[in-house]
PDB file of N, CA and C in Angstrom:
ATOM      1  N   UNK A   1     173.451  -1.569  42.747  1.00  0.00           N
ATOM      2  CA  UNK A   1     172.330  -2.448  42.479  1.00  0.00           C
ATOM      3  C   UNK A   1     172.371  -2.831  41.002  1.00  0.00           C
ATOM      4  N   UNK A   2     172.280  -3.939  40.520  1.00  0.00           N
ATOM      5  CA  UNK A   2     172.329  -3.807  39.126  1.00  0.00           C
ATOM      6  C   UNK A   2     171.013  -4.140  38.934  1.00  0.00           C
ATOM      7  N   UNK A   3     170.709  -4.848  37.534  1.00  0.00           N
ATOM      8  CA  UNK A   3     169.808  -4.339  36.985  1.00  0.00           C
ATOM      9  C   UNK A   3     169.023  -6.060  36.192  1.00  0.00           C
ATOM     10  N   UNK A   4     167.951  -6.133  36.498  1.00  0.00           N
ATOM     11  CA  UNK A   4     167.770  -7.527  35.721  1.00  0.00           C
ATOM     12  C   UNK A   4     167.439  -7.387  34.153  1.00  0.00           C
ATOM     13  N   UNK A   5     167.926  -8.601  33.583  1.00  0.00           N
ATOM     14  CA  UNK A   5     168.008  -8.722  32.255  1.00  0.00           C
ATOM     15  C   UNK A   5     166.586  -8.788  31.871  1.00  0.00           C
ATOM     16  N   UNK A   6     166.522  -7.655  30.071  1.00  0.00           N
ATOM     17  CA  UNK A   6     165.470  -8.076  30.049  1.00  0.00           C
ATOM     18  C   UNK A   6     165.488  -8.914  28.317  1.00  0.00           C
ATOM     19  N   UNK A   7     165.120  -9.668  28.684  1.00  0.00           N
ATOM     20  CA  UNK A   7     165.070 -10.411  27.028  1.00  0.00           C
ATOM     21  C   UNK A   7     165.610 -12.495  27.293  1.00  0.00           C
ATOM     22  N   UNK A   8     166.049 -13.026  25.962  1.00  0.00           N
ATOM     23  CA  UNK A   8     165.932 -14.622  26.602  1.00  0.00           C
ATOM     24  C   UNK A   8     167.210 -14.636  27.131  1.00  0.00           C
ATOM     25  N   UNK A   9     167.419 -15.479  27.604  1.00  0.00           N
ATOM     26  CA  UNK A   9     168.388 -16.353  28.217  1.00  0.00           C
ATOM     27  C   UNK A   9     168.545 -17.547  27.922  1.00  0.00           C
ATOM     28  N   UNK A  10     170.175 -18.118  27.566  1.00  0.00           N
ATOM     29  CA  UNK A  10     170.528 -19.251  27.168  1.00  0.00           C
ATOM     30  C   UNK A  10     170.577 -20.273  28.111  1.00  0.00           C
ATOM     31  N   UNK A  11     170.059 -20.100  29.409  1.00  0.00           N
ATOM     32  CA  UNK A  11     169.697 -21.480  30.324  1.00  0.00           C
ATOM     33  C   UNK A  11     169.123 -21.050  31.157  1.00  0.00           C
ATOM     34  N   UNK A  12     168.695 -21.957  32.438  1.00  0.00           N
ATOM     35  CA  UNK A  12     167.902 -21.770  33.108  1.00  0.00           C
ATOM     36  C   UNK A  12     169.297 -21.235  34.609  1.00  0.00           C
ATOM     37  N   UNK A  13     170.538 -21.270  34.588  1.00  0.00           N
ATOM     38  CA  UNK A  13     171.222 -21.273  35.379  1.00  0.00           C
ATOM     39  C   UNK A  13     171.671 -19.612  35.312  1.00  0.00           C
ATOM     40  N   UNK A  14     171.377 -19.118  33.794  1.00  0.00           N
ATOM     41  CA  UNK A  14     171.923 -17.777  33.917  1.00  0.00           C
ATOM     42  C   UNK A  14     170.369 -16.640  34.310  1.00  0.00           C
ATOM     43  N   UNK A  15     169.040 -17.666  34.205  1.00  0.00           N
ATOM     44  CA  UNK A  15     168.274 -16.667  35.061  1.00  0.00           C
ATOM     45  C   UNK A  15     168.501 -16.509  36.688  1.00  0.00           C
ATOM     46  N   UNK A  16     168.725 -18.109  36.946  1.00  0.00           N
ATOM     47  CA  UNK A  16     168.838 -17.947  38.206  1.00  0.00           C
ATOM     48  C   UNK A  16     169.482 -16.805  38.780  1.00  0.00           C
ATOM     49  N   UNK A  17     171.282 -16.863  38.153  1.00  0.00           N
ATOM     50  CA  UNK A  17     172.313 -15.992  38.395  1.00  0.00           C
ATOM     51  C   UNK A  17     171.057 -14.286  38.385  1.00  0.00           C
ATOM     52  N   UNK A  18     171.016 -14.308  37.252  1.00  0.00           N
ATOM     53  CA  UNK A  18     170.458 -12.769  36.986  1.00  0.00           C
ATOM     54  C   UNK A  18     169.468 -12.745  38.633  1.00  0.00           C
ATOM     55  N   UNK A  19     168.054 -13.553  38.791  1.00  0.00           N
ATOM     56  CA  UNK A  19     167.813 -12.836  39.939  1.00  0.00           C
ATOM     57  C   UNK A  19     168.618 -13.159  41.290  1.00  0.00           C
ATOM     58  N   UNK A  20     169.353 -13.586  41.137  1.00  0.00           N
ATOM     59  CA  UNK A  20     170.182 -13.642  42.345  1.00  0.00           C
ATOM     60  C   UNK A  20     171.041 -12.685  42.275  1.00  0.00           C
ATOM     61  N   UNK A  21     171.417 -11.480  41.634  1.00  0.00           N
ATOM     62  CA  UNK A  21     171.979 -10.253  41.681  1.00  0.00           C
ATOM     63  C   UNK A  21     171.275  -9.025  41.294  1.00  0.00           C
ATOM     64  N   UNK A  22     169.472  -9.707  41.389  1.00  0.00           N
ATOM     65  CA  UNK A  22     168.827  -8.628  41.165  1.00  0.00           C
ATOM     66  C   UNK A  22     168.897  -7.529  42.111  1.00  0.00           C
ATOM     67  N   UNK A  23     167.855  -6.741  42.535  1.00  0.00           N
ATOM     68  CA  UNK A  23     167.855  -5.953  43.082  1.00  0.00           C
ATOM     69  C   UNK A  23     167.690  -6.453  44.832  1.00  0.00           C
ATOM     70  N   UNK A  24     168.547  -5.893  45.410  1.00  0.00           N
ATOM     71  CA  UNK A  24     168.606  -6.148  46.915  1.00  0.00           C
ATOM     72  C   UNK A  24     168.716  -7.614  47.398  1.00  0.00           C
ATOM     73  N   UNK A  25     169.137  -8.409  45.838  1.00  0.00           N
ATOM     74  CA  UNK A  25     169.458  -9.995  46.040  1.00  0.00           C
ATOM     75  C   UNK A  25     168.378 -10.717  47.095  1.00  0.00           C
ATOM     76  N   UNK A  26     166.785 -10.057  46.546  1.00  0.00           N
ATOM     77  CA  UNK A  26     166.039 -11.311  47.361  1.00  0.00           C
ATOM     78  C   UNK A  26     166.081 -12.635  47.158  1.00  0.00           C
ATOM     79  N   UNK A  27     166.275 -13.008  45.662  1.00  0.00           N
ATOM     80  CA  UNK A  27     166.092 -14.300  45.639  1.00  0.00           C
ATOM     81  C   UNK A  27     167.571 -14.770  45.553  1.00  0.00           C
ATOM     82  N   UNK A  28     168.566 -14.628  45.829  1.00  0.00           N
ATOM     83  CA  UNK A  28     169.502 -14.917  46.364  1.00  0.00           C
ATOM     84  C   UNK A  28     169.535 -16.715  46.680  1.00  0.00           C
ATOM     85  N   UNK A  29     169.400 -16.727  47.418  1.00  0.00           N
ATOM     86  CA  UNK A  29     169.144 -18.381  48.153  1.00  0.00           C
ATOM     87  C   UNK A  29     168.203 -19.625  47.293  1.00  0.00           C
ATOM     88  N   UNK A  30     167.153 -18.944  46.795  1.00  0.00           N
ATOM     89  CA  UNK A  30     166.365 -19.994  45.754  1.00  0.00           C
ATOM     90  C   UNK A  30     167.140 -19.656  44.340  1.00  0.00           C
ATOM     91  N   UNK A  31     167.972 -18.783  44.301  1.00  0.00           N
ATOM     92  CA  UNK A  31     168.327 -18.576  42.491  1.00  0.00           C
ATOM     93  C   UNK A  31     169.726 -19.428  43.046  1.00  0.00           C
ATOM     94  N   UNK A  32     170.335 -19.387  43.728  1.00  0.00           N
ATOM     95  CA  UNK A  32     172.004 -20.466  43.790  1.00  0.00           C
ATOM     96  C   UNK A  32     171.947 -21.394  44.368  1.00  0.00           C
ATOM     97  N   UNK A  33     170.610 -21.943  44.720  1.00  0.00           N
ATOM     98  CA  UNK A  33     170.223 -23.157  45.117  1.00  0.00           C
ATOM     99  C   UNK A  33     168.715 -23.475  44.989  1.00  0.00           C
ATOM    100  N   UNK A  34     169.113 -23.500  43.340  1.00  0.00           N
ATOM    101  CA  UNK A  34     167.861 -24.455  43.033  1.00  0.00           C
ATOM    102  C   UNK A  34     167.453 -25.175  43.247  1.00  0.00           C
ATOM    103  N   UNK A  35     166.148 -25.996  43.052  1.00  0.00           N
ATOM    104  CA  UNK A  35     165.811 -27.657  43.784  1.00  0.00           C
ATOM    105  C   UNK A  35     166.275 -28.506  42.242  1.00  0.00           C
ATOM    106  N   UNK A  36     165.729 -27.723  40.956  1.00  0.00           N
ATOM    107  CA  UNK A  36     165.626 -28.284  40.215  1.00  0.00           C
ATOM    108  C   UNK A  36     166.309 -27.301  38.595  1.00  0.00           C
ATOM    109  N   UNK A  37     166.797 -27.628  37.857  1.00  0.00           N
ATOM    110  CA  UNK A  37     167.327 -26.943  36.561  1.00  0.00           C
ATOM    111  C   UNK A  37     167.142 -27.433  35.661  1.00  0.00           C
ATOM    112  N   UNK A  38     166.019 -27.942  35.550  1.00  0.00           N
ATOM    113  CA  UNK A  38     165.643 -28.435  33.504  1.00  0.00           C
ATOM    114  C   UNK A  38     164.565 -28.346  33.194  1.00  0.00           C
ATOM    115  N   UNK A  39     164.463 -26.718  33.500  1.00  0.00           N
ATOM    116  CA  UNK A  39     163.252 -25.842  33.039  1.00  0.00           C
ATOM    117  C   UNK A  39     163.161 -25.682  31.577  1.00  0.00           C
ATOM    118  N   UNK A  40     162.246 -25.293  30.984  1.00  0.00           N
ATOM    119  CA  UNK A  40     162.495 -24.588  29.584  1.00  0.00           C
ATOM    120  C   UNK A  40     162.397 -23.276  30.014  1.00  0.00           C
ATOM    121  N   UNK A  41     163.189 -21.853  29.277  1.00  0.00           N
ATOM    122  CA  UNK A  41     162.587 -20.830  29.775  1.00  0.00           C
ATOM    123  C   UNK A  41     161.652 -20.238  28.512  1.00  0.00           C
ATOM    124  N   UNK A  42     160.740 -20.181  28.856  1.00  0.00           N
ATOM    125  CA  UNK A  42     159.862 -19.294  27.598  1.00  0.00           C
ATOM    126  C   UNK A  42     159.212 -17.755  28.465  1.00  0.00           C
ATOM    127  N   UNK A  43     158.459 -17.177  26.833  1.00  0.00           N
ATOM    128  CA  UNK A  43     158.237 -16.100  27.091  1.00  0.00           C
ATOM    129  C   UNK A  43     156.337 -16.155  27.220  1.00  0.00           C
ATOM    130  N   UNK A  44     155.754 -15.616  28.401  1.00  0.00           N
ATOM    131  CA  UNK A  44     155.039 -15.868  28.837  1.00  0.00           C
ATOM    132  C   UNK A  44     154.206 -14.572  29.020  1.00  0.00           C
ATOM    133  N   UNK A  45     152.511 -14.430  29.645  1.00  0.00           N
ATOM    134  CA  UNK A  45     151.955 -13.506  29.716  1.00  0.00           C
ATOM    135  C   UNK A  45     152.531 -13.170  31.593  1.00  0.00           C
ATOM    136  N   UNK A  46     152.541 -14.018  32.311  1.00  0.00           N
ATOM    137  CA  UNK A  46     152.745 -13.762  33.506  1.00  0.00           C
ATOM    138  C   UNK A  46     151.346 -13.275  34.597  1.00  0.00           C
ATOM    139  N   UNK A  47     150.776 -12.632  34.109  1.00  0.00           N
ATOM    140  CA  UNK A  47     149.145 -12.509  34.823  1.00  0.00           C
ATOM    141  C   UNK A  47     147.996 -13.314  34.271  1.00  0.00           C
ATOM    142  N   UNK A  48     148.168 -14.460  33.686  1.00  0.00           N
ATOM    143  CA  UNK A  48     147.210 -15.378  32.766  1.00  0.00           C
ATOM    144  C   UNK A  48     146.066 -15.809  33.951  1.00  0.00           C
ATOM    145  N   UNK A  49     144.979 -14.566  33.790  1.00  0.00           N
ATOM    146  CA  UNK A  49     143.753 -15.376  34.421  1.00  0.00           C
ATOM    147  C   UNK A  49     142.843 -15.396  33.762  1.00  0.00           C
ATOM    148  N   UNK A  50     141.531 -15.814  34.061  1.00  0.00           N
ATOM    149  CA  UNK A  50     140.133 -15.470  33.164  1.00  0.00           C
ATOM    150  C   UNK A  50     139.713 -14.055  32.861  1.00  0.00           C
ATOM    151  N   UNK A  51     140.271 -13.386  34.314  1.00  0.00           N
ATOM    152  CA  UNK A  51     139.711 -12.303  33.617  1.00  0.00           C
ATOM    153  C   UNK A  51     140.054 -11.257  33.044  1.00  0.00           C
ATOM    154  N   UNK A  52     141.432 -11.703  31.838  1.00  0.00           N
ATOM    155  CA  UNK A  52     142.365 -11.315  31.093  1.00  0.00           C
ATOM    156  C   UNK A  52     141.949 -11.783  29.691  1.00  0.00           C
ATOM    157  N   UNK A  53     141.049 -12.781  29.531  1.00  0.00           N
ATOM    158  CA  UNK A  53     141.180 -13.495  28.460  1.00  0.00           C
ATOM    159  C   UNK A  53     139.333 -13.354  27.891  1.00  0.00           C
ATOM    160  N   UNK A  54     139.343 -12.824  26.278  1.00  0.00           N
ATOM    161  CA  UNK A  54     138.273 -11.775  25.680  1.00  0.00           C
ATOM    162  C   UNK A  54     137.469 -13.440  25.218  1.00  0.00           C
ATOM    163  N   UNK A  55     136.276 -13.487  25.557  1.00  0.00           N
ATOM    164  CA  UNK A  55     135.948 -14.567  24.262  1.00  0.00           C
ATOM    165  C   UNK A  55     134.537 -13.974  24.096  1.00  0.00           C
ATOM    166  N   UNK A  56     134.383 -14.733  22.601  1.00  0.00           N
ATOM    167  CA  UNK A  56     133.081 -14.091  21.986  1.00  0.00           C
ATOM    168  C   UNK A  56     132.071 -15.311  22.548  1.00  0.00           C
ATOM    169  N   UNK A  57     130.484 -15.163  21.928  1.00  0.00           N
ATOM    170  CA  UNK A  57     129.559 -15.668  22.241  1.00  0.00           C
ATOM    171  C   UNK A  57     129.619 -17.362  22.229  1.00  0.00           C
ATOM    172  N   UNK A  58     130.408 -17.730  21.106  1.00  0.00           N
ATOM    173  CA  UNK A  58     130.767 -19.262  20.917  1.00  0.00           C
ATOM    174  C   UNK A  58     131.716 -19.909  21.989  1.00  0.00           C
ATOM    175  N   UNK A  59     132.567 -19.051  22.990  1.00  0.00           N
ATOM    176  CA  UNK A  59     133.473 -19.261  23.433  1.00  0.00           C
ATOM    177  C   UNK A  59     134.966 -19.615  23.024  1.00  0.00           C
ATOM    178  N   UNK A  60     134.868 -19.154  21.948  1.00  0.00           N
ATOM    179  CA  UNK A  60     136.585 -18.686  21.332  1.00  0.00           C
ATOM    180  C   UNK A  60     137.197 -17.611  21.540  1.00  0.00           C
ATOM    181  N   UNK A  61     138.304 -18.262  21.969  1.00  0.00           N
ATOM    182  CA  UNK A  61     139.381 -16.634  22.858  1.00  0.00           C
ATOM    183  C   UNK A  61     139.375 -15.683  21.698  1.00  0.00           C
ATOM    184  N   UNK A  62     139.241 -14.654  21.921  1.00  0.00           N
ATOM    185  CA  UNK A  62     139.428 -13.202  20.821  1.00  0.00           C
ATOM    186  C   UNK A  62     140.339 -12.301  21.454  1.00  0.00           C
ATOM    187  N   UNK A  63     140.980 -12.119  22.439  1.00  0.00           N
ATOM    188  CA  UNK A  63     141.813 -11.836  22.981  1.00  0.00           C
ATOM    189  C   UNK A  63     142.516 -12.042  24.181  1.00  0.00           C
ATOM    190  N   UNK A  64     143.702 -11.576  24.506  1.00  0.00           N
ATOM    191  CA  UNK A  64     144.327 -11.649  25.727  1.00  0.00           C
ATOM    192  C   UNK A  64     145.149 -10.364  26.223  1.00  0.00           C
ATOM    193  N   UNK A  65     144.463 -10.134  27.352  1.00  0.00           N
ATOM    194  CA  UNK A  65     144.264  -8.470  27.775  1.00  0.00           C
ATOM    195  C   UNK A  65     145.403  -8.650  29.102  1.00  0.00           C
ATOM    196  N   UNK A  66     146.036  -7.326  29.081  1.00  0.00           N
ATOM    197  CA  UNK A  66     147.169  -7.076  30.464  1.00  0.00           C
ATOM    198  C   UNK A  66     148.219  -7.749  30.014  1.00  0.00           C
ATOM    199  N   UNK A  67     149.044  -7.154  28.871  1.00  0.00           N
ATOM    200  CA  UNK A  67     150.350  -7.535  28.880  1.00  0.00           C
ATOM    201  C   UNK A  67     151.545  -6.355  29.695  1.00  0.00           C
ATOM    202  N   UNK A  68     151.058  -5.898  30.846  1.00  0.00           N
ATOM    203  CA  UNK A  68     152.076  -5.411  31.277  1.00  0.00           C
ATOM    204  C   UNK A  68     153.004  -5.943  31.781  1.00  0.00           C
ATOM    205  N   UNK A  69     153.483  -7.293  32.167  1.00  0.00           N
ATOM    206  CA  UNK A  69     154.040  -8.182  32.795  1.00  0.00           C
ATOM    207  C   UNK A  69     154.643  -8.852  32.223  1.00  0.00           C
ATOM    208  N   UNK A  70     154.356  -8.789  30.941  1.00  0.00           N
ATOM    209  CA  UNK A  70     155.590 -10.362  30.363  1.00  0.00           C
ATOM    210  C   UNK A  70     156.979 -10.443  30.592  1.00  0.00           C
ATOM    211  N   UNK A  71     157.350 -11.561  30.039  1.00  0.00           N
ATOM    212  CA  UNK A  71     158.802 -11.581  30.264  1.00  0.00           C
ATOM    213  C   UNK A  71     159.425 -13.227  30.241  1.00  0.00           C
ATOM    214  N   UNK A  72     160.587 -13.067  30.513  1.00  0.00           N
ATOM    215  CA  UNK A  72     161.155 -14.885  29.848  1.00  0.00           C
ATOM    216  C   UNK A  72     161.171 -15.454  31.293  1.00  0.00           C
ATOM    217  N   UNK A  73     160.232 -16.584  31.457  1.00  0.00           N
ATOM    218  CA  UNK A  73     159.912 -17.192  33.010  1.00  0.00           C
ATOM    219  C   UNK A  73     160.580 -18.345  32.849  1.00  0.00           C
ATOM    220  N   UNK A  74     160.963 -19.191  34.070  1.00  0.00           N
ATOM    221  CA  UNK A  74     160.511 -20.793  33.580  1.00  0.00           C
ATOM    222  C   UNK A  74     159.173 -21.612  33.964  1.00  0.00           C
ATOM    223  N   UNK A  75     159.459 -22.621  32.852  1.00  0.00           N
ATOM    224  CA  UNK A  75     157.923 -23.373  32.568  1.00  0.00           C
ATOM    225  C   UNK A  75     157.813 -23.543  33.583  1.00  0.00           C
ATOM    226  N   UNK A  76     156.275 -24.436  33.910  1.00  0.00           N
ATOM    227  CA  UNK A  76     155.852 -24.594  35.099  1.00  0.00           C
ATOM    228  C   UNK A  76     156.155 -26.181  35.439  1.00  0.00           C
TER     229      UNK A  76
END
């Protein structure tokens, strides 16, 4: 089983590759046959909801809570 990469990647073709030899090759079929490849990949929170995100009385974000998840995605 190998092992997925963790950190950036220089295209969107070598994430694919990576989860397509992730573990038990689920994504297999959507990672070597993409629909589409001119993603950007950035590094992201990955659980971004409201009720992750701290704001004070004015409504300015003061924080962003639950980074257990990040990691280099592609954009949306």
């Amino acid at each position: 089983m190998s092992q997925l990469k963790v950190g950036s990647f220089d295209s969107e073709q070598m994430v694919n590759k990576d989860l397509a030899l992730g573990p038990f090759g689920i994504y297999q079929h959507f990672a070597t046959n993409p629909l589409i490849d001119d993603h950007e990949i950035v590094f992201t929170h990955s659980v971004f909801a409201t009720r992750n995100i701290l704001a004070d009385d004015n409504w300015k974000v003061t924080a962003i809570l639950d980074w257990s998840w990040p990691g280099y995605y592609l954009e949306c």
